[in-house]
PDB file of N, CA and C in Angstrom:
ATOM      1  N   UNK A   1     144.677 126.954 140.852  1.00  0.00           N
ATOM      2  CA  UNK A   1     145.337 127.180 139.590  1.00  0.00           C
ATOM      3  C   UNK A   1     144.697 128.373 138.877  1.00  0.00           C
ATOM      4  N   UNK A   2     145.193 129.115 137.720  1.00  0.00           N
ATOM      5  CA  UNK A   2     144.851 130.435 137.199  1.00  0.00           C
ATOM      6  C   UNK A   2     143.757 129.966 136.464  1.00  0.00           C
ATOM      7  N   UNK A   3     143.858 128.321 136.183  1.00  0.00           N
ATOM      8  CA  UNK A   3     142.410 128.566 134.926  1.00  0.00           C
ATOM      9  C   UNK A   3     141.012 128.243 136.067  1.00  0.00           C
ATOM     10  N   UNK A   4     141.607 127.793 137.286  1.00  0.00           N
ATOM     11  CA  UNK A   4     140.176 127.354 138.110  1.00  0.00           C
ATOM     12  C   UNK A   4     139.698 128.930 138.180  1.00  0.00           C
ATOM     13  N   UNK A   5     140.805 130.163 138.861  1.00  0.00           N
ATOM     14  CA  UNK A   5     140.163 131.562 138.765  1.00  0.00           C
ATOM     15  C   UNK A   5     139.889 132.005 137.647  1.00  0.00           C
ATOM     16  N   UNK A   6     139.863 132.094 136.600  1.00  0.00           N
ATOM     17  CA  UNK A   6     139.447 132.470 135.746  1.00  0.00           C
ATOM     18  C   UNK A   6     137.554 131.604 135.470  1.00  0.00           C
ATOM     19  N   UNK A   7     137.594 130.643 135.515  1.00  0.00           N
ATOM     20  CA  UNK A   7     136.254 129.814 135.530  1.00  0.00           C
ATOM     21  C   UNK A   7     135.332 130.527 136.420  1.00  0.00           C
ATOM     22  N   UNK A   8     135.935 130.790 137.844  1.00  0.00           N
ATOM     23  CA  UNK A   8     135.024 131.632 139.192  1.00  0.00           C
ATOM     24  C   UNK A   8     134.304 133.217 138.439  1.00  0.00           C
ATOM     25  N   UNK A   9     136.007 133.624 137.990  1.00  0.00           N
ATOM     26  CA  UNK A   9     135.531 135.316 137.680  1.00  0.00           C
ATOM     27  C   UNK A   9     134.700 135.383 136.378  1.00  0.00           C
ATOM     28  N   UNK A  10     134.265 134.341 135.661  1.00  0.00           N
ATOM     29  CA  UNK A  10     133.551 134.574 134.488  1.00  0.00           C
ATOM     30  C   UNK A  10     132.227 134.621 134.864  1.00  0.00           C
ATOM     31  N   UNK A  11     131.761 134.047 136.100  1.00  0.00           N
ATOM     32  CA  UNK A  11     130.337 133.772 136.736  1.00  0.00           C
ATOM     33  C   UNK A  11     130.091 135.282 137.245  1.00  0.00           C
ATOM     34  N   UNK A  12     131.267 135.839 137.974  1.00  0.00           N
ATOM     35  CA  UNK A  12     130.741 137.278 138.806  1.00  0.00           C
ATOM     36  C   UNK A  12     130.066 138.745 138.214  1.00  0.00           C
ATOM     37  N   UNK A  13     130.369 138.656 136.659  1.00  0.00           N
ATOM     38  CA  UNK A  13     129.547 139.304 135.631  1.00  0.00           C
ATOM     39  C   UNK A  13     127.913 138.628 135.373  1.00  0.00           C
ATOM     40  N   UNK A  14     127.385 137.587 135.604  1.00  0.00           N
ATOM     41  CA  UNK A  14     126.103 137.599 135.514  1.00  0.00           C
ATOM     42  C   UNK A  14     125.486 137.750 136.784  1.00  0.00           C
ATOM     43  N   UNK A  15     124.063 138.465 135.478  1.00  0.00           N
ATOM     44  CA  UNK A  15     123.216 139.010 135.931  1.00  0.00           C
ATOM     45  C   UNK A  15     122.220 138.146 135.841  1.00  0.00           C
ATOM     46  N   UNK A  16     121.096 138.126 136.902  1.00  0.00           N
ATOM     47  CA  UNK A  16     119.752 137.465 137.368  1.00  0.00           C
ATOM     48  C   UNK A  16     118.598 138.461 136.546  1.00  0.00           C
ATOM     49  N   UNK A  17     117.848 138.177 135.500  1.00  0.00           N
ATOM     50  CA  UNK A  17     116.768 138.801 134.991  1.00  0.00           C
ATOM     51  C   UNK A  17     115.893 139.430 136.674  1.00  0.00           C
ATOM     52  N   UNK A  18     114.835 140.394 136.173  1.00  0.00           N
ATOM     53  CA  UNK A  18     113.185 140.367 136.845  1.00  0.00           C
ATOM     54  C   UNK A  18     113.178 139.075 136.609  1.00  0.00           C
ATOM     55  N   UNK A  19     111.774 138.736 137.474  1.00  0.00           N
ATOM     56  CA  UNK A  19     110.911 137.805 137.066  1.00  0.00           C
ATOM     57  C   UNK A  19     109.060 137.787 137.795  1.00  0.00           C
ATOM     58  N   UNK A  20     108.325 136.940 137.659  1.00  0.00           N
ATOM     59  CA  UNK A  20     107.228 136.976 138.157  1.00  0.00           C
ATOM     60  C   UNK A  20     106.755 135.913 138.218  1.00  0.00           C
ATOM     61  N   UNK A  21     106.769 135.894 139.987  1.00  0.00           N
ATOM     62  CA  UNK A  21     106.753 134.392 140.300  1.00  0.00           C
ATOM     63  C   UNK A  21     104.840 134.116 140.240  1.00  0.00           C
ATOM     64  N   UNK A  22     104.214 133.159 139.564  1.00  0.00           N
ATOM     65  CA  UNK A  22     103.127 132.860 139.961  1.00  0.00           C
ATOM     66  C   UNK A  22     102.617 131.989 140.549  1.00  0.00           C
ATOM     67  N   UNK A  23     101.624 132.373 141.462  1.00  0.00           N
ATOM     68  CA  UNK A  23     101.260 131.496 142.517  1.00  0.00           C
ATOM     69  C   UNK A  23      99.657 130.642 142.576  1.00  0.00           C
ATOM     70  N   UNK A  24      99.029 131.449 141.608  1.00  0.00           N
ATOM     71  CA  UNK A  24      97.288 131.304 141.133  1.00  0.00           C
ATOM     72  C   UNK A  24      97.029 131.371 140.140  1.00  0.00           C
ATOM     73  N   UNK A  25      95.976 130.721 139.817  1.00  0.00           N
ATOM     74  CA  UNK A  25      95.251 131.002 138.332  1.00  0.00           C
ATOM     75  C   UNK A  25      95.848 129.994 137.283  1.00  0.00           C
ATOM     76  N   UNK A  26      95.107 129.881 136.059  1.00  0.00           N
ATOM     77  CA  UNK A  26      95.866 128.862 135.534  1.00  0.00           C
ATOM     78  C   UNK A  26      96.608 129.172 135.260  1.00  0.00           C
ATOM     79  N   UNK A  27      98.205 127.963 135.083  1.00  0.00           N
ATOM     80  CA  UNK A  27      99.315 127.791 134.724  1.00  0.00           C
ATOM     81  C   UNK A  27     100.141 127.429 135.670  1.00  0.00           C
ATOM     82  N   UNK A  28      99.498 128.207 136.960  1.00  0.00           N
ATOM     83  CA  UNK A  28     100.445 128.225 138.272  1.00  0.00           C
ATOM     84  C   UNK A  28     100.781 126.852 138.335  1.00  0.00           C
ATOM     85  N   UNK A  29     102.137 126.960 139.464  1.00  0.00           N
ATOM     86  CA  UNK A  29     102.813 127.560 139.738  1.00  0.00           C
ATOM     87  C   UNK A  29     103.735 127.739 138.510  1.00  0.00           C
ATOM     88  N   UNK A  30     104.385 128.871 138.204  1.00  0.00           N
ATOM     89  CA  UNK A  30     105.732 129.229 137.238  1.00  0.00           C
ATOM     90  C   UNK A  30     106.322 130.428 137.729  1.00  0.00           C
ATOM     91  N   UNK A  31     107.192 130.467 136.749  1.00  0.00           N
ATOM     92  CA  UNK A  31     108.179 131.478 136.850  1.00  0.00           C
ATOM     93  C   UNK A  31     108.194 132.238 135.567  1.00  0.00           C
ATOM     94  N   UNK A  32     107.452 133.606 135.192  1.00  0.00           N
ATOM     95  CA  UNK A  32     107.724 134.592 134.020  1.00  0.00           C
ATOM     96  C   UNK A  32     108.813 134.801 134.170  1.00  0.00           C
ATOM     97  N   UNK A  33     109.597 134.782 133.228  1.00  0.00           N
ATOM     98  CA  UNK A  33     110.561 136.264 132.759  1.00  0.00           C
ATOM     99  C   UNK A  33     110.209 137.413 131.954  1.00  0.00           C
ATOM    100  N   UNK A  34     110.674 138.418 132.516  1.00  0.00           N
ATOM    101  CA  UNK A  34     110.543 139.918 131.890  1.00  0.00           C
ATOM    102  C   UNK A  34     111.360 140.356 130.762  1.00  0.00           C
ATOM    103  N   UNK A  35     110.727 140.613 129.701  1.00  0.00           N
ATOM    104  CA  UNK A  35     111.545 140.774 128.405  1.00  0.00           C
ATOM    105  C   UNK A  35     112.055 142.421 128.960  1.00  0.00           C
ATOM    106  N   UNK A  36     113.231 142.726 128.297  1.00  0.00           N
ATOM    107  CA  UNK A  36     114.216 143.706 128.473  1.00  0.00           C
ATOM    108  C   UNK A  36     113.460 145.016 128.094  1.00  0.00           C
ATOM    109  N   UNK A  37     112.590 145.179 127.617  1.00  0.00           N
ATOM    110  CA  UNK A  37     111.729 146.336 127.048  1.00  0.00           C
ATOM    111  C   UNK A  37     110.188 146.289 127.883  1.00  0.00           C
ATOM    112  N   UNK A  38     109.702 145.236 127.040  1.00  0.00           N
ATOM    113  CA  UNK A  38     107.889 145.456 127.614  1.00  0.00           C
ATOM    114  C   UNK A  38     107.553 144.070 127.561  1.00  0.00           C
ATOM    115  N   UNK A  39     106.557 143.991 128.547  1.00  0.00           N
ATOM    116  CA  UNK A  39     105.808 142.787 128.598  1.00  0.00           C
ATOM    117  C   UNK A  39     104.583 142.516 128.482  1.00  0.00           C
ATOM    118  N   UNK A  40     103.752 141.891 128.278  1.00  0.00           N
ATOM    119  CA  UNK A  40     102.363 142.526 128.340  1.00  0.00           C
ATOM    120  C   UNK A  40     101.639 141.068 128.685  1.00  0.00           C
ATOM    121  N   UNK A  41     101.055 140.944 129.907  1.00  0.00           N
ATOM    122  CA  UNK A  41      99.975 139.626 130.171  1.00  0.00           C
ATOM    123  C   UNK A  41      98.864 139.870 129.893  1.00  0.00           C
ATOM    124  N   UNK A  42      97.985 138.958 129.291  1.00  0.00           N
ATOM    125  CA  UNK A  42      96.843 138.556 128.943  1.00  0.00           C
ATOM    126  C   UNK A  42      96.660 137.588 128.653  1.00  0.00           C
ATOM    127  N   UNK A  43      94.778 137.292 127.634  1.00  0.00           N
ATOM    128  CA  UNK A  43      94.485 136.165 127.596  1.00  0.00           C
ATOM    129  C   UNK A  43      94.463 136.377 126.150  1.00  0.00           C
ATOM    130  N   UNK A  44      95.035 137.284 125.361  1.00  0.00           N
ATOM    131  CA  UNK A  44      94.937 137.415 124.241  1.00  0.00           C
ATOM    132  C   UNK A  44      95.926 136.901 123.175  1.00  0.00           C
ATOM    133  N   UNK A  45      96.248 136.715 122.131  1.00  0.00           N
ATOM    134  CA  UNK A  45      97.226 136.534 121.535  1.00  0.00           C
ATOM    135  C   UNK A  45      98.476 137.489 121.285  1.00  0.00           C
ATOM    136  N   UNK A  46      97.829 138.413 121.617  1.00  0.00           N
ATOM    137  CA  UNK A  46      98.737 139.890 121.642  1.00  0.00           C
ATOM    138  C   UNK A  46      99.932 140.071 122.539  1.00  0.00           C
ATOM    139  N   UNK A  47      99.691 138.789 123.239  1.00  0.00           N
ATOM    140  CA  UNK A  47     100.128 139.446 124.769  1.00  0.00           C
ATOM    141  C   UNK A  47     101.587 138.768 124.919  1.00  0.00           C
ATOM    142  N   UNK A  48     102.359 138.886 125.186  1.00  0.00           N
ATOM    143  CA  UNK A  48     103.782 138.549 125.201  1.00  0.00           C
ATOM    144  C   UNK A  48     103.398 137.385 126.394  1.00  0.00           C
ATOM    145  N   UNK A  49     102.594 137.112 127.446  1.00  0.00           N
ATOM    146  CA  UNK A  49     102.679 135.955 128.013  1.00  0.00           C
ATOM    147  C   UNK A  49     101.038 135.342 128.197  1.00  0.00           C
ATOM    148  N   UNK A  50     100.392 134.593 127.789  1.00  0.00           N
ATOM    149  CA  UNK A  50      99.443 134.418 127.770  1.00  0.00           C
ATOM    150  C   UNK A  50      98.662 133.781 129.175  1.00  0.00           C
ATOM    151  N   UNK A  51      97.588 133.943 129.805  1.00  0.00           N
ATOM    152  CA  UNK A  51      97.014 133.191 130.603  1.00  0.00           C
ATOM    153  C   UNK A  51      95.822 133.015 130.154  1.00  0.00           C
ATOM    154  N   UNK A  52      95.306 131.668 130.233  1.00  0.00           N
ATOM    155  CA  UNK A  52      94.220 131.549 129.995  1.00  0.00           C
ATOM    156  C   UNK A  52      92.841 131.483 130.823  1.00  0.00           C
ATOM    157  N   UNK A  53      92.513 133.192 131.341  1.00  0.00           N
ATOM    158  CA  UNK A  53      91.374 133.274 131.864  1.00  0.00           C
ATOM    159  C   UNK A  53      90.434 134.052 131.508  1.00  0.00           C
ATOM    160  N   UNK A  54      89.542 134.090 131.986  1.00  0.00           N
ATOM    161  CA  UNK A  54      87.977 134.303 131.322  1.00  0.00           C
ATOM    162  C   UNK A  54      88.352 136.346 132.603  1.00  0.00           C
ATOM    163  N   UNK A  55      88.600 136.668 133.289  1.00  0.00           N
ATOM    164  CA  UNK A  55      88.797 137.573 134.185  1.00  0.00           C
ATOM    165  C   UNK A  55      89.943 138.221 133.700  1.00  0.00           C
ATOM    166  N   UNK A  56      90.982 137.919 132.681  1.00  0.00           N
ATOM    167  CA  UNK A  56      91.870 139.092 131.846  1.00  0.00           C
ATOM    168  C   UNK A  56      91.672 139.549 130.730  1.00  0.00           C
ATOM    169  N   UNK A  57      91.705 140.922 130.749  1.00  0.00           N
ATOM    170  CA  UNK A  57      91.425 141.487 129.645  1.00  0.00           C
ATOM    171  C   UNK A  57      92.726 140.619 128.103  1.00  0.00           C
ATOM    172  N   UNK A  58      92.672 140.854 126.956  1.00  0.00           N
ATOM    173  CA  UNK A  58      92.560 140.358 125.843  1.00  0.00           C
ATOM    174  C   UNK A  58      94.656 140.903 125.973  1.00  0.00           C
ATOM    175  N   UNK A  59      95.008 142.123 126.407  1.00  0.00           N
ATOM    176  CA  UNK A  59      96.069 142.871 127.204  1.00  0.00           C
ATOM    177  C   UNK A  59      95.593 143.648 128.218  1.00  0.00           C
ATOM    178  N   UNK A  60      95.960 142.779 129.411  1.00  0.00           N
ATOM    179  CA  UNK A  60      95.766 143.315 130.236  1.00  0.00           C
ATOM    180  C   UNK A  60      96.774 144.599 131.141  1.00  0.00           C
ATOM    181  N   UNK A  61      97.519 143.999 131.497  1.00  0.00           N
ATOM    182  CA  UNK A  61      99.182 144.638 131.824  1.00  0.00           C
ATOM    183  C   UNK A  61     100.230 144.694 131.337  1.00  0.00           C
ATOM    184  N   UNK A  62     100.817 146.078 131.191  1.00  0.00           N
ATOM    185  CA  UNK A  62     102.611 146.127 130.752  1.00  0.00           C
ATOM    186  C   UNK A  62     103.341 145.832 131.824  1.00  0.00           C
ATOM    187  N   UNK A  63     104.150 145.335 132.006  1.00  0.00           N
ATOM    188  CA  UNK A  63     105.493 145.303 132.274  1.00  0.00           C
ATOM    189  C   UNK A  63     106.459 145.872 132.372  1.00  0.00           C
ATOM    190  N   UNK A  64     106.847 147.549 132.180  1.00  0.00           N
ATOM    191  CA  UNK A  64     108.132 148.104 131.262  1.00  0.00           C
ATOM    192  C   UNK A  64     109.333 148.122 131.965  1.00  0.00           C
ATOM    193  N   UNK A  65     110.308 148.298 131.282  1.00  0.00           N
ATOM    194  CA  UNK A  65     111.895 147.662 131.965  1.00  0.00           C
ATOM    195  C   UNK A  65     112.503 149.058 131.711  1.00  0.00           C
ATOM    196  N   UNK A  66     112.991 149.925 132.917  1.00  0.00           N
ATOM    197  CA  UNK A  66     113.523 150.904 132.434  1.00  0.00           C
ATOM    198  C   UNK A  66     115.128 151.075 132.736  1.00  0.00           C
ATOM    199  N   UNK A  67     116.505 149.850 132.922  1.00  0.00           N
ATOM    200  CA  UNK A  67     117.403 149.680 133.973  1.00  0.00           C
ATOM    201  C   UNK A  67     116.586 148.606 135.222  1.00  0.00           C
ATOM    202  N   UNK A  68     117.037 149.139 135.997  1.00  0.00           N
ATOM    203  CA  UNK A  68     117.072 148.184 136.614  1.00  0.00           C
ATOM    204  C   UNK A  68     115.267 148.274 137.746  1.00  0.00           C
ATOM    205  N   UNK A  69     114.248 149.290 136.736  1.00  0.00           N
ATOM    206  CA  UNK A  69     113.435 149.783 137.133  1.00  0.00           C
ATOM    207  C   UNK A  69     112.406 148.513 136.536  1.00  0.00           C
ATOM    208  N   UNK A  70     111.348 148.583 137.041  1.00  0.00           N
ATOM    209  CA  UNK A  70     109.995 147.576 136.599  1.00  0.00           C
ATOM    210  C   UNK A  70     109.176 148.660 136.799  1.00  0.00           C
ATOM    211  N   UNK A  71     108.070 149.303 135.805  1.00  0.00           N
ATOM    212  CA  UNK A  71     106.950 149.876 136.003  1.00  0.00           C
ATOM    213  C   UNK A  71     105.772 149.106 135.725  1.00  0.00           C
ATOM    214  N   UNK A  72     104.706 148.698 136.336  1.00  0.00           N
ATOM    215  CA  UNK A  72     103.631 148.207 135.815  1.00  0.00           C
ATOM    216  C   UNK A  72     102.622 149.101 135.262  1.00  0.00           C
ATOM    217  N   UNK A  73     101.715 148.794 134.419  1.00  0.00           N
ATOM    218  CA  UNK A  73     100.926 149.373 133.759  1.00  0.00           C
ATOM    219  C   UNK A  73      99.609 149.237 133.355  1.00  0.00           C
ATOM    220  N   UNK A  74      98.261 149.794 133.887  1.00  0.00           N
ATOM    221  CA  UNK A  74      96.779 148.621 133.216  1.00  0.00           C
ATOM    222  C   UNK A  74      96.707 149.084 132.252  1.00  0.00           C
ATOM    223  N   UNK A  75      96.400 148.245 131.167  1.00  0.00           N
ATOM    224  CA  UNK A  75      96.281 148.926 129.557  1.00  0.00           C
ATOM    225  C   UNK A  75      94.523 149.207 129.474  1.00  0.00           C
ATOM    226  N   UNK A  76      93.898 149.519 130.677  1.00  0.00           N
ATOM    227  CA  UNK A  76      92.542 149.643 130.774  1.00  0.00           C
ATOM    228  C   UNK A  76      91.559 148.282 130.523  1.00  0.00           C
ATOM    229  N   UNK A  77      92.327 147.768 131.341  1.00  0.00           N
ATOM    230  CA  UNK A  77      91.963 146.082 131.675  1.00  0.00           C
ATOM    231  C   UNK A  77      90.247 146.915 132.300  1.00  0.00           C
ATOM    232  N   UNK A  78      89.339 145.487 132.082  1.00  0.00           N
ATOM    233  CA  UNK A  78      88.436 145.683 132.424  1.00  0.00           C
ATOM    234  C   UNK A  78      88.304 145.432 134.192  1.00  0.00           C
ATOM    235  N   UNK A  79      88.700 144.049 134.214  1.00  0.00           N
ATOM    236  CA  UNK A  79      88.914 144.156 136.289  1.00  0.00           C
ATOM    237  C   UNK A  79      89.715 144.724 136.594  1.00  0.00           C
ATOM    238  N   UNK A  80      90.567 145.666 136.340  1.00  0.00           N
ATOM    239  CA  UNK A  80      91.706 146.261 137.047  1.00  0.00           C
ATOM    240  C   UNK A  80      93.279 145.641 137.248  1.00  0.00           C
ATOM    241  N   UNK A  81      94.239 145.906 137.686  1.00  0.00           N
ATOM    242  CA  UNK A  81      95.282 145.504 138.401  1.00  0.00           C
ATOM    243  C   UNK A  81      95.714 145.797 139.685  1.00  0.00           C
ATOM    244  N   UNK A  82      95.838 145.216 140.867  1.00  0.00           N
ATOM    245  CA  UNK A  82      96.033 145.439 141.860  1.00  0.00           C
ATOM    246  C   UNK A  82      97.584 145.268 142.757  1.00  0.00           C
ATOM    247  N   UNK A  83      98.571 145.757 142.902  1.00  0.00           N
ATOM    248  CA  UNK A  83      99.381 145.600 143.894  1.00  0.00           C
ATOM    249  C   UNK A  83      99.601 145.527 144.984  1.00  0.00           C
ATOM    250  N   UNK A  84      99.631 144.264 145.943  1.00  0.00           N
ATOM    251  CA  UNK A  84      99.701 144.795 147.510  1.00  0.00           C
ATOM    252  C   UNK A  84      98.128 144.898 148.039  1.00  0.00           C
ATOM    253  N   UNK A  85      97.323 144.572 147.003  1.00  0.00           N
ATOM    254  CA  UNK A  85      96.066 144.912 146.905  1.00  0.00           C
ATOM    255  C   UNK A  85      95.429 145.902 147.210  1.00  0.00           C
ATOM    256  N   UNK A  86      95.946 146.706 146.488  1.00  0.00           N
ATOM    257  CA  UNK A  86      95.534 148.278 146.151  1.00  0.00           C
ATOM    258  C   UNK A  86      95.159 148.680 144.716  1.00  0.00           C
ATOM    259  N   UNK A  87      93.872 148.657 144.425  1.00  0.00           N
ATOM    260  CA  UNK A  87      94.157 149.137 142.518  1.00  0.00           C
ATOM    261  C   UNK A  87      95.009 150.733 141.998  1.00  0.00           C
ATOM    262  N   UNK A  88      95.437 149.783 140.914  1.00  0.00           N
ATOM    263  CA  UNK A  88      96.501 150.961 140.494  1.00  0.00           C
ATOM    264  C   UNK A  88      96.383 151.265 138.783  1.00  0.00           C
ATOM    265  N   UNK A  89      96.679 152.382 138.779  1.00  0.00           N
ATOM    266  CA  UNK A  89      97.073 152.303 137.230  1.00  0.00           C
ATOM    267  C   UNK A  89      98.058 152.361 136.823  1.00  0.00           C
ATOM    268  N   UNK A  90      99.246 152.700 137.530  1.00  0.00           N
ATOM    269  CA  UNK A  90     100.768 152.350 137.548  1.00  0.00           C
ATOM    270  C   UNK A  90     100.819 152.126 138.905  1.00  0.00           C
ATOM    271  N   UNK A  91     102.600 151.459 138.553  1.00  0.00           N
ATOM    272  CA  UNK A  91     103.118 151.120 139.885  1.00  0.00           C
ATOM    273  C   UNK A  91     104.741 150.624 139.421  1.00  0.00           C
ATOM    274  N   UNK A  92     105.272 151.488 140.574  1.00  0.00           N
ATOM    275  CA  UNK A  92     107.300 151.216 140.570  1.00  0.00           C
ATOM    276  C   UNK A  92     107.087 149.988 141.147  1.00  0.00           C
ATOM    277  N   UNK A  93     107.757 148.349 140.476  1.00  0.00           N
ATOM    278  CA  UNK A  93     107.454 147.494 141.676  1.00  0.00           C
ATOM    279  C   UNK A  93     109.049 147.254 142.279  1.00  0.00           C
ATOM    280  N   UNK A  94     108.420 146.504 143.316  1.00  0.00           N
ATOM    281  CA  UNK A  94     109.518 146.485 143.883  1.00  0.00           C
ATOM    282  C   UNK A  94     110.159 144.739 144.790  1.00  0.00           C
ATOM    283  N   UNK A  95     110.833 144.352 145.109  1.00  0.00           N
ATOM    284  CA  UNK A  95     110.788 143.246 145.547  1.00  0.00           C
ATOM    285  C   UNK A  95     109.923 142.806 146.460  1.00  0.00           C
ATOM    286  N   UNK A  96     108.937 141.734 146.096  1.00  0.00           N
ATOM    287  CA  UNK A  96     108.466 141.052 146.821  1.00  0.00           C
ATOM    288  C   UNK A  96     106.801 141.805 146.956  1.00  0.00           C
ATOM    289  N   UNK A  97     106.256 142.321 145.794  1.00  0.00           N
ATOM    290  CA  UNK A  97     105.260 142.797 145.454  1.00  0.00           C
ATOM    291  C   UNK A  97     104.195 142.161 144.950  1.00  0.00           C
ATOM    292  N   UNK A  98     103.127 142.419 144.947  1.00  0.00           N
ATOM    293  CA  UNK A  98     102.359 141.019 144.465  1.00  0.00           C
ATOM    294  C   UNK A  98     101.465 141.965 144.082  1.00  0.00           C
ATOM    295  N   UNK A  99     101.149 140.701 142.970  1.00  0.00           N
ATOM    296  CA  UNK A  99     100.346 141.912 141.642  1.00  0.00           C
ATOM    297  C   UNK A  99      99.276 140.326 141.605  1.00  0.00           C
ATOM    298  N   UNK A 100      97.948 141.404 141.454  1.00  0.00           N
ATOM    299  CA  UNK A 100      96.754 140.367 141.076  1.00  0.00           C
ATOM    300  C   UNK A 100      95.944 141.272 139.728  1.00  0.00           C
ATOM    301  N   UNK A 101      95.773 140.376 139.271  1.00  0.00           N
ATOM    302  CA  UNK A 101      95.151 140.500 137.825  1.00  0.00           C
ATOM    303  C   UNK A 101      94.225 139.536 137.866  1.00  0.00           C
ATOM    304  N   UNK A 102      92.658 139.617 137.773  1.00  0.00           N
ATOM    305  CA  UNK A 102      91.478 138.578 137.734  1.00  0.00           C
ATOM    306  C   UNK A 102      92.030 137.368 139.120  1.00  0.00           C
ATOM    307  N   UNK A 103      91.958 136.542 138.524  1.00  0.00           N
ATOM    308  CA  UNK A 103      92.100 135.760 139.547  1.00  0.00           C
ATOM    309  C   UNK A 103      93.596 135.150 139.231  1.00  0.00           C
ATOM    310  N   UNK A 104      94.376 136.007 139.051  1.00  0.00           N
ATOM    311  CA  UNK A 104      95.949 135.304 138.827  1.00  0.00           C
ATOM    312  C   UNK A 104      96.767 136.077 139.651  1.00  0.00           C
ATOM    313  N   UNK A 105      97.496 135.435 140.159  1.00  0.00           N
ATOM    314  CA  UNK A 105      98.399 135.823 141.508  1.00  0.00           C
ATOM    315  C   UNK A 105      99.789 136.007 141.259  1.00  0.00           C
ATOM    316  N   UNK A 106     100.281 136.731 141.087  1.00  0.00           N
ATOM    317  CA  UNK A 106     101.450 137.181 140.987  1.00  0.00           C
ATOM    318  C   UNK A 106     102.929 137.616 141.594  1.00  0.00           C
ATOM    319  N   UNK A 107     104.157 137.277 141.843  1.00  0.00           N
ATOM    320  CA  UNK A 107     104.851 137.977 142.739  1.00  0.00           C
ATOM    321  C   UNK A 107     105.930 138.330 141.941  1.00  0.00           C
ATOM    322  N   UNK A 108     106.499 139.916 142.280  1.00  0.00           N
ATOM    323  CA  UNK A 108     107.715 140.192 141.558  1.00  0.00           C
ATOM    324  C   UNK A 108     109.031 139.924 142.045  1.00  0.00           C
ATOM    325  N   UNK A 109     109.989 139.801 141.423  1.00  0.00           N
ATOM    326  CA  UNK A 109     111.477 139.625 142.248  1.00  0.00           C
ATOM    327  C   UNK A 109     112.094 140.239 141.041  1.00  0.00           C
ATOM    328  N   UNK A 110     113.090 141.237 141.842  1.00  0.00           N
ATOM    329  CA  UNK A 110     114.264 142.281 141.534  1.00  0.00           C
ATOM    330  C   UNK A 110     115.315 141.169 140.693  1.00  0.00           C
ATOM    331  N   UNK A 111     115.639 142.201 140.071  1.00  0.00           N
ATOM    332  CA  UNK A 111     116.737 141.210 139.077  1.00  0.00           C
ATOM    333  C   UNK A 111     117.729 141.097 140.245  1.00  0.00           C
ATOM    334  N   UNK A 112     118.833 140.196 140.343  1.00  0.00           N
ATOM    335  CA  UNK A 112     120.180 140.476 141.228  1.00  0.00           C
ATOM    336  C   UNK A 112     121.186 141.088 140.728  1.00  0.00           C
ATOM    337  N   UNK A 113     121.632 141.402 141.794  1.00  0.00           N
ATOM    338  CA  UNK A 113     123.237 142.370 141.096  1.00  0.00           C
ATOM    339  C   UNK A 113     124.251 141.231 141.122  1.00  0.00           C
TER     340      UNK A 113
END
């Protein structure tokens, strides 16, 4: 019937956020979402998602959303940020990337089309 298609085609316009799946550290396991602009993890109050460890800086990492882009960012975290486990001071991420910060484990996933 026209209203069952109409119910189908209202679903084929959404969109699946980023996200950041975590796998370590306290809180784990969850699922972040990425705010549409910036994100920023730490253990600070500052920080748009908080973790509570003694090994993240106060802001540790951005997040930034540029389209359908994710840049990461160390805001001069004291342990560093690592991708893929490589330290970085930026990084384009990309699906299925894994970002460590102190002892918190991280994985990214691409928004869906």
């Amino acid at each position: 019937m026209a209203g069952d298609v109409s119910i189908v085609d209202s679903h084929r316009g959404v969109r699946k956020e980023p996200v950041l799946e975590q796998l370590r550290g306290p809180g784990s396991p969850r699922r972040l979402a990425l705010l549409p602009s910036e994100t920023v993890i730490g253990r600070g109050t500052q920080s748009t998602i908080q973790i509570e460890s003694a090994l993240l800086s106060r802001r540790h990492v951005a997040l930034r959303r540029n389209g359908p882009d994710v840049t990461l960012v160390d805001l001069d975290s004291q342990n560093g940020v690592y991708v893929n486990g490589v330290r970085v001071h930026s990084a384009l991420l990309h699906e299925g990337d894994t970002v460590q910060v102190g002892d918190v484990v991280l994985v990214f996933h691409e928004a869906a089309q």
